[in-house]
Protein backbone atom coordinates (compact mmCIF):
# COMPACT_ATOMS: atom_id res chain seq x y z
CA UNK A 1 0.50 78.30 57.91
CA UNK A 2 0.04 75.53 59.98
CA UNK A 3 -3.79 75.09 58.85
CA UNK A 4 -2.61 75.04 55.27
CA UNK A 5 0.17 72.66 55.75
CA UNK A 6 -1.95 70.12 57.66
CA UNK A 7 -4.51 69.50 54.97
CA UNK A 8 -1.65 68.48 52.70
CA UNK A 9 -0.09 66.33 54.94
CA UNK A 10 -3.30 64.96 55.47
CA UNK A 11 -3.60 64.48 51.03
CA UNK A 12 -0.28 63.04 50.65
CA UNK A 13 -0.52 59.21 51.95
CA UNK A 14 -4.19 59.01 49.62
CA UNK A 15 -2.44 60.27 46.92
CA UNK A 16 0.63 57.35 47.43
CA UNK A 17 -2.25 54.96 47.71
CA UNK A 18 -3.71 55.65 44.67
CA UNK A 19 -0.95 55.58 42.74
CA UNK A 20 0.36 52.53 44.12
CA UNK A 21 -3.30 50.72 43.31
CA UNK A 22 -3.06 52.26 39.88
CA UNK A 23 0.43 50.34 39.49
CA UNK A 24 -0.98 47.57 40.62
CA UNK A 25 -3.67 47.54 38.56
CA UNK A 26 -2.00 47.94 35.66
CA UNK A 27 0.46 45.27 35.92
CA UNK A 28 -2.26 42.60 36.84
CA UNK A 29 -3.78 43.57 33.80
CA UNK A 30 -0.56 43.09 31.92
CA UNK A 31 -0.30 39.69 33.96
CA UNK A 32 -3.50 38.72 32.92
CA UNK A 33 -3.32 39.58 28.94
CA UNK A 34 0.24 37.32 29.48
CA UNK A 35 -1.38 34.48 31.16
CA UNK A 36 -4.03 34.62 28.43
CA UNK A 37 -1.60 34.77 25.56
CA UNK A 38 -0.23 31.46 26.61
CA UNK A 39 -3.23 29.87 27.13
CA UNK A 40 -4.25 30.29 23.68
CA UNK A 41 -0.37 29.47 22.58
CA UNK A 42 -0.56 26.61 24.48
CA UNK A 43 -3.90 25.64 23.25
CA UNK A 44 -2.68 25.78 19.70
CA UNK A 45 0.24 24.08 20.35
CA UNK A 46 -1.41 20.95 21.91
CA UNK A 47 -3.85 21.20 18.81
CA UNK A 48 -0.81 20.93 16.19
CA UNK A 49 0.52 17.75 18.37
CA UNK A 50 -2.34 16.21 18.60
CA UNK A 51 -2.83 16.73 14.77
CA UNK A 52 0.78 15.60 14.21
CA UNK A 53 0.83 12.37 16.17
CA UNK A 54 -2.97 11.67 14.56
CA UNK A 55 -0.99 11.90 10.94
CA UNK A 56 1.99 10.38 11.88
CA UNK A 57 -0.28 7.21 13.01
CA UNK A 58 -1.81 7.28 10.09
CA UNK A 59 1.34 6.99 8.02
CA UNK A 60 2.32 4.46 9.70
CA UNK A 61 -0.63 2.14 8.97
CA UNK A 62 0.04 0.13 5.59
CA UNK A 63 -2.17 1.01 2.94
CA UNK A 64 -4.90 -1.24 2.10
CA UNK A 65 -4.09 -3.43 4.45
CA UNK A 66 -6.84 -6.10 5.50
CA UNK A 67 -9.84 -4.64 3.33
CA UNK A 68 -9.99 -3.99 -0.13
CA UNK A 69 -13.99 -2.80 -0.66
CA UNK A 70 -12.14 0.76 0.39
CA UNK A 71 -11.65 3.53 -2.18
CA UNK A 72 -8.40 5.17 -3.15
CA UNK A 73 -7.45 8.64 -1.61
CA UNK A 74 -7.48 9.66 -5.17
CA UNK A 75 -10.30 7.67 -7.17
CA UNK A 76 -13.67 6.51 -6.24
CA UNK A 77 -12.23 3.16 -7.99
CA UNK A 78 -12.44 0.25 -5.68
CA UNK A 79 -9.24 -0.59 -4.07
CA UNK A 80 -9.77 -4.58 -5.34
CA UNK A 81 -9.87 -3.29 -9.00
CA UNK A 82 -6.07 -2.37 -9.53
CA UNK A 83 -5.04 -5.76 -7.01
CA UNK A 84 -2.68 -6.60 -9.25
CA UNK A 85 -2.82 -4.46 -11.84
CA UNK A 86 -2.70 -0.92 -11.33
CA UNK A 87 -1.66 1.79 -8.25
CA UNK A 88 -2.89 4.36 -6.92
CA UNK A 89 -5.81 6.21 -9.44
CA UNK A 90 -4.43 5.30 -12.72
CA UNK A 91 -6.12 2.88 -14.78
CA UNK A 92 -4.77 -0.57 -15.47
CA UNK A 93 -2.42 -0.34 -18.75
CA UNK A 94 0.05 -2.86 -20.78
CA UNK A 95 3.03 -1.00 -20.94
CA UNK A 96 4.40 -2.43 -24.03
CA UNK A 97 8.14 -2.40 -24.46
CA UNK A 98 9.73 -1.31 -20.84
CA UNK A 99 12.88 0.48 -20.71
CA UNK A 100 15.57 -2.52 -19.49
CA UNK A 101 13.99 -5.14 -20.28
CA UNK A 102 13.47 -7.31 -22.94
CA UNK A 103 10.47 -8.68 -20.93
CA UNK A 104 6.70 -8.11 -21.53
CA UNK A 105 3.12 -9.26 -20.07
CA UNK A 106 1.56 -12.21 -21.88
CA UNK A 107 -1.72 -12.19 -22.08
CA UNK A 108 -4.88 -14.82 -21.77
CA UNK A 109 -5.06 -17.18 -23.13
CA UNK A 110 -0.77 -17.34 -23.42
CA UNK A 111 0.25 -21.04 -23.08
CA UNK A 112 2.87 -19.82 -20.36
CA UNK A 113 -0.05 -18.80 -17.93
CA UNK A 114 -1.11 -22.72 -18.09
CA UNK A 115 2.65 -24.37 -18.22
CA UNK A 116 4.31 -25.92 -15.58
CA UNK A 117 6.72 -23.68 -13.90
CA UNK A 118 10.33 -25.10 -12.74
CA UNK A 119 12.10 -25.27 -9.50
CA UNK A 120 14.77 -22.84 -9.57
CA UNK A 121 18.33 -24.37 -8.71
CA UNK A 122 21.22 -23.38 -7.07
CA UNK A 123 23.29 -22.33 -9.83
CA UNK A 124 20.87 -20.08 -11.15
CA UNK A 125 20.67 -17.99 -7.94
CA UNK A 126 24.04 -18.30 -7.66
CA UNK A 127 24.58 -17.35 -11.57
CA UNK A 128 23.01 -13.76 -10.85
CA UNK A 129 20.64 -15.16 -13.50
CA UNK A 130 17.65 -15.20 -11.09
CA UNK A 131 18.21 -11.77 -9.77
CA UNK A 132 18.70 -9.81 -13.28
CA UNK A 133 15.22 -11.66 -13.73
CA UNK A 134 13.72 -10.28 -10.61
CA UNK A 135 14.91 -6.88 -11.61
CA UNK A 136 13.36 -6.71 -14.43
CA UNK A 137 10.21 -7.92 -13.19
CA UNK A 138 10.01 -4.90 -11.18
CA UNK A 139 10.53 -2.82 -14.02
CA UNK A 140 7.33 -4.34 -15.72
CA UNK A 141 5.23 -4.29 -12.69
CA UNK A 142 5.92 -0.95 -12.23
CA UNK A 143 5.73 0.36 -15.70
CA UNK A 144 2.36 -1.28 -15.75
CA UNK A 145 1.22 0.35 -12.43
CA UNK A 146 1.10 -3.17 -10.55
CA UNK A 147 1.67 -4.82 -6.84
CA UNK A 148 2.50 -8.09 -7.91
CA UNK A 149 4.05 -10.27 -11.22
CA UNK A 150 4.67 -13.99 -11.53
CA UNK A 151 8.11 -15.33 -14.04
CA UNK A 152 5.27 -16.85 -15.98
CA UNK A 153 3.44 -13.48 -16.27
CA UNK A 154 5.78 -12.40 -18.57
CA UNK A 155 6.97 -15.81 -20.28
CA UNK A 156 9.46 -17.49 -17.84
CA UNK A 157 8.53 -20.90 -16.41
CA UNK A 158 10.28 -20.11 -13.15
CA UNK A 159 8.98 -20.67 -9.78
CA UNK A 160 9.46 -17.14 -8.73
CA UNK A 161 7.05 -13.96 -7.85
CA UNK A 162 7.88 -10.42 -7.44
CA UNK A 163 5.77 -7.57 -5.45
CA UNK A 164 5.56 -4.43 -3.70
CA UNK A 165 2.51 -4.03 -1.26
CA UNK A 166 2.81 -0.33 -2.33
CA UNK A 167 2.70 -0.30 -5.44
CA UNK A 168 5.32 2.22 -5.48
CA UNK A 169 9.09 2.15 -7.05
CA UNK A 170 10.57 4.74 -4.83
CA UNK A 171 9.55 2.60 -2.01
CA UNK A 172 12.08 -0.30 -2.45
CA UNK A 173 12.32 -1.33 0.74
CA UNK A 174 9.00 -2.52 0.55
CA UNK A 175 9.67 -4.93 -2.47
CA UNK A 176 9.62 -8.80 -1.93
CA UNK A 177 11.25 -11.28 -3.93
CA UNK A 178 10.11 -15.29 -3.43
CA UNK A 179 12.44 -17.98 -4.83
CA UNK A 180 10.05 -21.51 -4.95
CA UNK A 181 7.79 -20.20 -2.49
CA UNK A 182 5.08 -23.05 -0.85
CA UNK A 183 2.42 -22.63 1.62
CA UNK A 184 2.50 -24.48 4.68
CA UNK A 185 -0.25 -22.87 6.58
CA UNK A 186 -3.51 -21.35 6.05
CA UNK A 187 -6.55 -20.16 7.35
CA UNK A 188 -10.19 -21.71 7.20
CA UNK A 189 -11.90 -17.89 7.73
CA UNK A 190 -11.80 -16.27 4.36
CA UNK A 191 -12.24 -13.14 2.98
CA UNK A 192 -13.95 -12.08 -0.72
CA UNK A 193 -12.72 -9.40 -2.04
CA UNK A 194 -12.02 -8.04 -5.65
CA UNK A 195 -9.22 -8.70 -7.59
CA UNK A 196 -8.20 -7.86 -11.40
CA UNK A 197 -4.96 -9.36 -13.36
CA UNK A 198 -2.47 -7.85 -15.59
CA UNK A 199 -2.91 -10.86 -17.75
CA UNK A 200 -6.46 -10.38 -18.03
CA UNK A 201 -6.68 -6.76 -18.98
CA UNK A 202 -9.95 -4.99 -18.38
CA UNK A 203 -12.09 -7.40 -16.33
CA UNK A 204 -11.97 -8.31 -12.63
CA UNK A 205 -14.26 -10.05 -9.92
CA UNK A 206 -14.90 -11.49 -6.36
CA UNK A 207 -12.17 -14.04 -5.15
CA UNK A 208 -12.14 -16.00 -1.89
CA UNK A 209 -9.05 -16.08 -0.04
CA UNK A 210 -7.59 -17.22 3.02
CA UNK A 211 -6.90 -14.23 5.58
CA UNK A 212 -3.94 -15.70 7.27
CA UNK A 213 -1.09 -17.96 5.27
CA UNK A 214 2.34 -19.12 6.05
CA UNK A 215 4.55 -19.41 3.32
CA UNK A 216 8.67 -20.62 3.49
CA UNK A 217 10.53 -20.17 0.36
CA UNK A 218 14.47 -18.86 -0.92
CA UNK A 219 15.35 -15.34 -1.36
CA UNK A 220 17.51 -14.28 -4.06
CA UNK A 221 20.49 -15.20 -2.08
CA UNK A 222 19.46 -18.97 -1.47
CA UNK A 223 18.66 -18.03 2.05
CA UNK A 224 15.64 -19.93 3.70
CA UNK A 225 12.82 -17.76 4.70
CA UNK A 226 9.66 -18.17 6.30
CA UNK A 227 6.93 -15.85 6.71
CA UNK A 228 2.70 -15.23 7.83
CA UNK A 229 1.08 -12.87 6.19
CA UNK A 230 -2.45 -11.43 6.46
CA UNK A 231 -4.78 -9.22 4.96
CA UNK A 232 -3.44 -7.50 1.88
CA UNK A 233 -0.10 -8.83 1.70
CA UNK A 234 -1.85 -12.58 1.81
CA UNK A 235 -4.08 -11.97 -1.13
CA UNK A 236 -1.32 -10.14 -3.26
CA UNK A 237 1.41 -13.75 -2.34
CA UNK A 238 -2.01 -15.98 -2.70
CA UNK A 239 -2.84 -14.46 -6.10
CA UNK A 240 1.03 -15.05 -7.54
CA UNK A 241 1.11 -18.68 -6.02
CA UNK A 242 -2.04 -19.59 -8.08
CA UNK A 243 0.02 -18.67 -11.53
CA UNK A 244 2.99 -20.59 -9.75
CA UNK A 245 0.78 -23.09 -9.97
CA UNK A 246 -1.31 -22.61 -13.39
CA UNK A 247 -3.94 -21.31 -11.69
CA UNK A 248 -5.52 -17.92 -12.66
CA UNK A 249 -7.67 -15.82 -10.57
CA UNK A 250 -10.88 -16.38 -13.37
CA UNK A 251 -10.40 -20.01 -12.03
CA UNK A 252 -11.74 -19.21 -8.56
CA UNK A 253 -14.55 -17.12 -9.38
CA UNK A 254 -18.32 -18.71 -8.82
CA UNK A 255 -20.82 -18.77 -11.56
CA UNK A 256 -21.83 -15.50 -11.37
CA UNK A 257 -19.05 -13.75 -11.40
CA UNK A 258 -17.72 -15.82 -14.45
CA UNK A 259 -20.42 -15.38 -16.46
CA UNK A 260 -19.89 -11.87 -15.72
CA UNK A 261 -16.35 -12.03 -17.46
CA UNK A 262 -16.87 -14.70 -20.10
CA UNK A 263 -17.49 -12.21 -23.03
CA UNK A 264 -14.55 -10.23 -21.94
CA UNK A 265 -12.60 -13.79 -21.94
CA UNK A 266 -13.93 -15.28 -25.11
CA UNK A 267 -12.72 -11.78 -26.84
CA UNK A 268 -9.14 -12.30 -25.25
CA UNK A 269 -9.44 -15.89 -26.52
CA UNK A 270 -10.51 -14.47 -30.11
CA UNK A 271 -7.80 -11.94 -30.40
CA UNK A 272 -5.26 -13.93 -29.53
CA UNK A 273 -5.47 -16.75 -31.99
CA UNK A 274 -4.74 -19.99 -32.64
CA UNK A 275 -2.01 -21.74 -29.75
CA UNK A 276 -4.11 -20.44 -27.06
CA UNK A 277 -4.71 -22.61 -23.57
CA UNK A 278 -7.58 -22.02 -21.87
């Protein structure tokens, strides 16, 4: 009895041990298929921030800003082509009568594009005149997929510009109004880039610029303002001075680039008629 119970006494701590290693086992494998399980989690998480933060810089950049050789998101048309005139992919259009507005987009050679444009007074900003005019240069620059419109633009002598960097209504924020804007400051470095006009419909080409400007001017409260702006945002205020001015972007092309246009210009000239100022 003895012999018999010996050899199990003898099976008994193996058998604990074995066990106990099995246990063991098994929950460093569990361990292990855990630790791995976060590593990948982990992994992908850090991938979606990384991707986040990447878009969320991008966002944040303002579009076109500096160069306009690039392409749209959605066209393969050059950026330069709708400076002006159209947003986004959509081709450059006259929108015709505009919901709110009596107000529409003369065309080359319209003696208003030539005229000299007035100061605007006190009493007119303070009137509400000014603004209601503002307003519903917005609604014609819009409707005509634009960044930018000049009073004279759309008949009105005035010494005021309207524009949206965007391009885009819903982003209001972004719009600008300039009361009797002037240019104090500029810089010699230049940049050529494209730009078209929604005064001369269907035609564009190369324009020389200043990067840098500094501008003062009113806002539509009769507040004064002063301002630099570069890249973008200095070629769309640059390109609404000029008609400020009487100037039109054709004006500051070289010979090349207006010979390019002239047949498209002479047929403006033609289908407009007698009156015209060239």
């Amino acid at each position: 009895m003895f012999a018999l119970l010996i050899p199990c006494c003898t099976i008994q701590p193996h058998a604990r041990s074995n066990e106990a290693m099995a246990s063991l086992s098994f929950v460093a494998l569990i361990l292990l298929v855990v630790a791995t399980y976060c590593g990948i989690a982990m992994a992908l998480v850090s991938t979606r921030l990384i991707s986040r933060v990447g878009q969320n810089a991008l966002s944040r950049r303002k579009p076109m800003f500096l160069s306009l050789s690039h392409y749209s998101q959605q066209s393969l048309r050059p950026i330069g082509s709708w400076l002006f005139s159209t947003a986004q992919d959509l081709e450059e259009k006259d929108p015709g009568v505009v919901k709110g507005t009596h107000l529409r987009i003369v065309k080359y050679p319209h003696p208003a594009l030539r005229a000299e444009n007035e100061e605007i007074t006190a009493e007119e900003l303070k009137d509400g005149s000014i603004a209601k005019l503002a307003k519903e240069m917005f609604l014609v620059m819009y409707a005509a997929e634009g960044v930018g419109l000049a009073a004279p633009q759309v008949g009105q002598n005035k010494r005021l510009m309207v524009y949206n960097p965007s391009g885009n209504s819903k982003k209001w924020l972004d719009e600008v109004i300039m009361v009797n804007p002037k240019i104090v400051d500029y810089s010699n470095g230049k940049d050529i880039e494209t730009e078209g006009c929604l005064s001369f419909p269907d035609m564009d080409g190369k324009v020389e610029r200043s990067k840098w400007i500094k501008v003062e001017s009113l806002n539509i409260r009769g507040k004064k303002v002063k301002r630099k702006f570069t890249g973008w945002e200095a070629r769309i205020f640059q390109h609404e001075y000029d008609h400020l001015d009487g100037v039109v972007y054709v004006d500051r092309l070289d010979e090349e680039n207006r010979a390019n246009v002239q047949p498209r210009l002479d047929e403006l000239v033609e289908g407009f008629g007698e009156g015209g100022v060239l």
